[in-house]
C-alpha atoms as a PDB file:
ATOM      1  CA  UNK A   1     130.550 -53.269 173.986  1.00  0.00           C
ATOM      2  CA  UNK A   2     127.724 -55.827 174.565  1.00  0.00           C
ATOM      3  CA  UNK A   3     125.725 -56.565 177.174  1.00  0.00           C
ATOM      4  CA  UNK A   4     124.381 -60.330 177.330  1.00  0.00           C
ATOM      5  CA  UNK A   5     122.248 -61.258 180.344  1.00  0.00           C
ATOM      6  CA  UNK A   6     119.842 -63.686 181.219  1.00  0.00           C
ATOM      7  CA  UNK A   7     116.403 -63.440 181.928  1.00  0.00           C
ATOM      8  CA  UNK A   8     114.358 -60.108 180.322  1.00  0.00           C
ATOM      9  CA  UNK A   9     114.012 -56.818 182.088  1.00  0.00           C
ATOM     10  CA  UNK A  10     109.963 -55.439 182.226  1.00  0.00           C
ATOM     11  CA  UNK A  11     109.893 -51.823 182.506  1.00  0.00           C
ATOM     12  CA  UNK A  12     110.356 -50.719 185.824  1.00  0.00           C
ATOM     13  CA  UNK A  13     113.087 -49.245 188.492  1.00  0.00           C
ATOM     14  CA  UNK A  14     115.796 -51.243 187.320  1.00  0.00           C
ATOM     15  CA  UNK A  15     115.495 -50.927 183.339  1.00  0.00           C
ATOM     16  CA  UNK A  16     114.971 -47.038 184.256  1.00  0.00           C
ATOM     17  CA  UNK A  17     118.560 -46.989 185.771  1.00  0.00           C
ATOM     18  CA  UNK A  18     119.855 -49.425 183.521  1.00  0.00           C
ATOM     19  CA  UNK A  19     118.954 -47.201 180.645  1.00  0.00           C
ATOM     20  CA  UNK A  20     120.140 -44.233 182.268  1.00  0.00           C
ATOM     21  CA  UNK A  21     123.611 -45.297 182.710  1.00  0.00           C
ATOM     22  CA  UNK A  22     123.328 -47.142 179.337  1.00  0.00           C
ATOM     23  CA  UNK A  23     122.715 -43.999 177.505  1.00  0.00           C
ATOM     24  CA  UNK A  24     125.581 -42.077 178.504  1.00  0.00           C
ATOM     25  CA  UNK A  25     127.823 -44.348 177.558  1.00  0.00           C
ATOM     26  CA  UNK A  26     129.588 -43.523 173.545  1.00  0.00           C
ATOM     27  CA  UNK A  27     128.366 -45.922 171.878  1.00  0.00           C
ATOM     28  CA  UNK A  28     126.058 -47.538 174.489  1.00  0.00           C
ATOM     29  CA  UNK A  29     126.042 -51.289 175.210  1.00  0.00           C
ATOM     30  CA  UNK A  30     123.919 -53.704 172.875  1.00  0.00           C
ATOM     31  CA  UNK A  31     121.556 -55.959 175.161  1.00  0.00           C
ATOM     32  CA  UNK A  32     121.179 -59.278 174.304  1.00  0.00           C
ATOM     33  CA  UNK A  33     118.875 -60.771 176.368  1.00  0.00           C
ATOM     34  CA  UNK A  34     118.622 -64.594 177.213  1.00  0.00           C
ATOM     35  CA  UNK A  35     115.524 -66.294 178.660  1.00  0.00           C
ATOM     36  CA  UNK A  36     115.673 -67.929 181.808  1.00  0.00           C
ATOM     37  CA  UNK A  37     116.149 -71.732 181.576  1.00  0.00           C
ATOM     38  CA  UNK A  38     113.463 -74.083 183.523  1.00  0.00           C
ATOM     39  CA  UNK A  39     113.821 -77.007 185.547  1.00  0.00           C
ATOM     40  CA  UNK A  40     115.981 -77.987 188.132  1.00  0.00           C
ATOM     41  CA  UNK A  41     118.992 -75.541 189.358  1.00  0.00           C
ATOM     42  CA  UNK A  42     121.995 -77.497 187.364  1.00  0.00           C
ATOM     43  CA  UNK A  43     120.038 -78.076 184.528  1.00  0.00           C
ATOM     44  CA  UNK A  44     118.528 -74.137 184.499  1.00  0.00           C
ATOM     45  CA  UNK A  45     122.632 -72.906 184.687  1.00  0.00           C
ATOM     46  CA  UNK A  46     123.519 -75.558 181.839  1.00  0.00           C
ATOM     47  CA  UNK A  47     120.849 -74.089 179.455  1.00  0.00           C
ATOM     48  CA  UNK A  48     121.229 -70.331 180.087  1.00  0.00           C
ATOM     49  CA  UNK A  49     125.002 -71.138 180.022  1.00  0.00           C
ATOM     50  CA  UNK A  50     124.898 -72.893 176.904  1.00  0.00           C
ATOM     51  CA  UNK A  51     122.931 -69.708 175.359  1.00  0.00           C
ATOM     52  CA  UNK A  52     124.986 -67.378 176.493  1.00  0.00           C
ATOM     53  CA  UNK A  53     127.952 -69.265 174.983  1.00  0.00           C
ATOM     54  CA  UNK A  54     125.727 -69.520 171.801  1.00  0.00           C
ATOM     55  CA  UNK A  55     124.932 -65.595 171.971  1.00  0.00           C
ATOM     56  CA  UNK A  56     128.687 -64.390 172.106  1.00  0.00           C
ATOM     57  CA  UNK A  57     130.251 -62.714 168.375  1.00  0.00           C
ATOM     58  CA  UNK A  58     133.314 -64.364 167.148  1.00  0.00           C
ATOM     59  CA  UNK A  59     136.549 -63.526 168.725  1.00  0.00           C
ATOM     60  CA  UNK A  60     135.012 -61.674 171.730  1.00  0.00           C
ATOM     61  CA  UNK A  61     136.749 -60.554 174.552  1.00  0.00           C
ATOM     62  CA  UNK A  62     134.558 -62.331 177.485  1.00  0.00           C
ATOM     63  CA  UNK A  63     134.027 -60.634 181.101  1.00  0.00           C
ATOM     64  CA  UNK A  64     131.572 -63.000 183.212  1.00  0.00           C
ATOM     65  CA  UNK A  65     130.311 -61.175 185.820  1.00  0.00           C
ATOM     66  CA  UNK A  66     130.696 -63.794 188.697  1.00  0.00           C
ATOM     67  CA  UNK A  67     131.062 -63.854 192.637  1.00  0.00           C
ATOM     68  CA  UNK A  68     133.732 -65.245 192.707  1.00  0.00           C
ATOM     69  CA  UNK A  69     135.616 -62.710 190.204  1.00  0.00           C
ATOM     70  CA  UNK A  70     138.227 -59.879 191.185  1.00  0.00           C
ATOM     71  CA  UNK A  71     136.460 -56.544 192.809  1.00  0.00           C
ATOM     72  CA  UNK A  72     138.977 -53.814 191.283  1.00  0.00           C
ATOM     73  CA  UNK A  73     138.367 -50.563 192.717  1.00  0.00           C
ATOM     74  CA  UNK A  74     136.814 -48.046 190.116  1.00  0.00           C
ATOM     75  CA  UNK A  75     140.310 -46.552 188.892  1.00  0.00           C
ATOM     76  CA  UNK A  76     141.433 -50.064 188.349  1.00  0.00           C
ATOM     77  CA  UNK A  77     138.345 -51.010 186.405  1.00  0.00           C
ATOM     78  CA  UNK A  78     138.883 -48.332 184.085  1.00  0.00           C
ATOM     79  CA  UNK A  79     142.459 -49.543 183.498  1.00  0.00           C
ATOM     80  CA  UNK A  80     141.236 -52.803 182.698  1.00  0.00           C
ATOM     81  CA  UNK A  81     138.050 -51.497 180.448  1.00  0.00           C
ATOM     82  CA  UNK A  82     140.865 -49.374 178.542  1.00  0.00           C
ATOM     83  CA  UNK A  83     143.155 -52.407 178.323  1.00  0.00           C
ATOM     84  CA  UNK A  84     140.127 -54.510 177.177  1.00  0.00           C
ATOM     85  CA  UNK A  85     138.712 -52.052 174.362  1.00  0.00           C
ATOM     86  CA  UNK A  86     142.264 -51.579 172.958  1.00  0.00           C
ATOM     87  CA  UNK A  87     142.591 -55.429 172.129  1.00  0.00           C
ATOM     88  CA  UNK A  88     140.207 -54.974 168.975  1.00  0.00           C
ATOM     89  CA  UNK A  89     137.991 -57.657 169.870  1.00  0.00           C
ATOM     90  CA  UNK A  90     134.633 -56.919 171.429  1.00  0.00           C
ATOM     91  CA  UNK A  91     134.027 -56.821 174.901  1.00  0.00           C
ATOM     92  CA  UNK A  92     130.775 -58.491 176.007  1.00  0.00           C
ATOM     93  CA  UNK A  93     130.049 -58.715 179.450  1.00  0.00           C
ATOM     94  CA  UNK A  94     127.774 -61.731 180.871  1.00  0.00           C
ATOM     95  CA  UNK A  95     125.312 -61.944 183.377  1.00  0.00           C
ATOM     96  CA  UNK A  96     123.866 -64.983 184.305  1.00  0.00           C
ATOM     97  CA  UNK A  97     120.377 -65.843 186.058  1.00  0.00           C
ATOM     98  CA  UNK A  98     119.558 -66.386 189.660  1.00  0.00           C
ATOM     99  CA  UNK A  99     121.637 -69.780 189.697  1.00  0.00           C
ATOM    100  CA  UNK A 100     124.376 -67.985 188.726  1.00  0.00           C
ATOM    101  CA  UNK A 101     126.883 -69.120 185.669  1.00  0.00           C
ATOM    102  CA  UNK A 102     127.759 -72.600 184.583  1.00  0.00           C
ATOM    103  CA  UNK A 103     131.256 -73.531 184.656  1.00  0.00           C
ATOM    104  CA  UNK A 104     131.596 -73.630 181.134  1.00  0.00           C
ATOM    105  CA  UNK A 105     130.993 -69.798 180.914  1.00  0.00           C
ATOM    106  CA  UNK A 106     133.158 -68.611 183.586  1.00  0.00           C
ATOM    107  CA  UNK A 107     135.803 -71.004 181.731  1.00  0.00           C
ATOM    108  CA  UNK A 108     135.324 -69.296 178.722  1.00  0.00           C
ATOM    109  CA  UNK A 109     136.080 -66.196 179.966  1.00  0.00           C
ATOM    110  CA  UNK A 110     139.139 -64.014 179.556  1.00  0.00           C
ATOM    111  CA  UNK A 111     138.030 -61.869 182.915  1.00  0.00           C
ATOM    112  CA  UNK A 112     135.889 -62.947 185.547  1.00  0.00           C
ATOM    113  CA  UNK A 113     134.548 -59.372 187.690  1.00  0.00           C
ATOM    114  CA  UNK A 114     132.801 -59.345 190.823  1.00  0.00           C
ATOM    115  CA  UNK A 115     130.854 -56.288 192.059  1.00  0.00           C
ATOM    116  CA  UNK A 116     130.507 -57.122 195.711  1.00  0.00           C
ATOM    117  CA  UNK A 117     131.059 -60.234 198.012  1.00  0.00           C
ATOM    118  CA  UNK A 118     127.471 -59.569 198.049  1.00  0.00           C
ATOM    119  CA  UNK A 119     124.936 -61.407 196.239  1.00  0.00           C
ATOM    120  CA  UNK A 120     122.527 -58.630 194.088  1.00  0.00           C
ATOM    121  CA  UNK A 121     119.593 -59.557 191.772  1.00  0.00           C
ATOM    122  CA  UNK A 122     120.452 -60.276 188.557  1.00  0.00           C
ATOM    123  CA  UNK A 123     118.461 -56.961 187.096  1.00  0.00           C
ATOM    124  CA  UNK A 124     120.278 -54.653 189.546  1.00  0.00           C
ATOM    125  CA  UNK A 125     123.414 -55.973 188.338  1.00  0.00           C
ATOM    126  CA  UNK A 126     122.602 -54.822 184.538  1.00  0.00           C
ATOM    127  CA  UNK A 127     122.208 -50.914 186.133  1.00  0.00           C
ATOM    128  CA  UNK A 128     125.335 -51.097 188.322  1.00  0.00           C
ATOM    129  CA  UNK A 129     127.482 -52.334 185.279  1.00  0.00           C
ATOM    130  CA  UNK A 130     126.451 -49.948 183.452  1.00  0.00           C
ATOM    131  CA  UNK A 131     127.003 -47.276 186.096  1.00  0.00           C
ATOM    132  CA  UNK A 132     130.550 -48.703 186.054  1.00  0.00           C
ATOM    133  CA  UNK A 133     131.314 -48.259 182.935  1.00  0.00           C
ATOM    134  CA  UNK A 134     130.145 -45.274 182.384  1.00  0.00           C
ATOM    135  CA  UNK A 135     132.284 -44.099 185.629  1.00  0.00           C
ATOM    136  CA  UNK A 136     135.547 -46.056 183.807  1.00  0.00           C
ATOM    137  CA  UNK A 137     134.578 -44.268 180.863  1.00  0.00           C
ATOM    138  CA  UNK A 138     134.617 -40.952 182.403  1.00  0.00           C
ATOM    139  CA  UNK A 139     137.992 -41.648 184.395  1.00  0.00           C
ATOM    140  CA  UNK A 140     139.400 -42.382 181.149  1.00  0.00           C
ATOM    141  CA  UNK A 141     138.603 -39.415 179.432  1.00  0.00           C
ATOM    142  CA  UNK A 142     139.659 -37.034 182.555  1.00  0.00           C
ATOM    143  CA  UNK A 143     135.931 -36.414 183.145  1.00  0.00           C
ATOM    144  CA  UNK A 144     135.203 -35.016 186.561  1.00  0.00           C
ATOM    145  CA  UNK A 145     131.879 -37.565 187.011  1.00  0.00           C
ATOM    146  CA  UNK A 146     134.236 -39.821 189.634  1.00  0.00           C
ATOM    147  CA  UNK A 147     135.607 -38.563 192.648  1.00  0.00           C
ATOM    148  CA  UNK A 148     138.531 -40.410 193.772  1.00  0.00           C
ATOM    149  CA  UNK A 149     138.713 -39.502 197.211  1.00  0.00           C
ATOM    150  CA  UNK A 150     136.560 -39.616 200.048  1.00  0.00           C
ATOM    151  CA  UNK A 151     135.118 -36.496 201.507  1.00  0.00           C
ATOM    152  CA  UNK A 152     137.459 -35.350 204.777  1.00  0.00           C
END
């Protein structure tokens, strides 16, 4: 799996939890990291969209992480992440900038994920996909890290 997002994480809180996550997961994600584009909004989302198109390996399976994407529960992520790994192409998830993702990206896409009707900053978003994934990973495998029901 591969991890391309724009802009590049300092070290901090969020690279901290992002690696945390990150380094439970067998193999961890690659990070490719994209730097932010400049000028005005449209023109900033065309460039970081056109280098995150640029960035992806041939024949990859494409989830944009996007607003305006599905919000699967956890259980139904790791269906999907299972689904996704088994296709033999490699999944790279994408994470655009603070103007979000061109349309050409989220066109390119074979799944389009939401976290949250919520807008989150960009670096947060890195730590809770890989929290995610990790917690798909684990559901997968029968590991007891998720707890599918609520406490009573």
């Amino acid at each position: 799996m591969q991890l391309i997002a724009v802009g590049r994480l300092r070290d901090g809180p969020e690279a901290e939890l992002f690696a945390r996550f990150n380094a439970r997961l067998r193999p961890a994600m690659s990070l490719t990291e994209i730097p932010e584009g400049r000028g005005a909004p449209a023109e900033i989302k065309r460039r970081e969209g056109a280098a995150l198109l640029a960035a992806l390996p041939d024949n990859a399976f494409v989830v944009a992480l996007d607003q305006g994407g599905e919000m699967p529960d956890s259980l139904r992520f790791a269906t999907l992440l299972e689904r996704w790994l088994g296709s033999s192409r490699r999944v790279c998830f994408l994470i655009g900038g603070a103007e979000g993702l061109d349309g050409p990206v989220v066109a390119r896409a074979d799944a389009v994920l939401s976290l949250s009707p919520m807008t989150w900053p960009h670096f947060l978003v890195r730590a809770m996909l890989a929290e995610q994934v990790f917690r798909a990973r684990s559901i997968a495998s029968g590991h007891p890290y998720h707890r599918a029901g609520r406490p009573g």
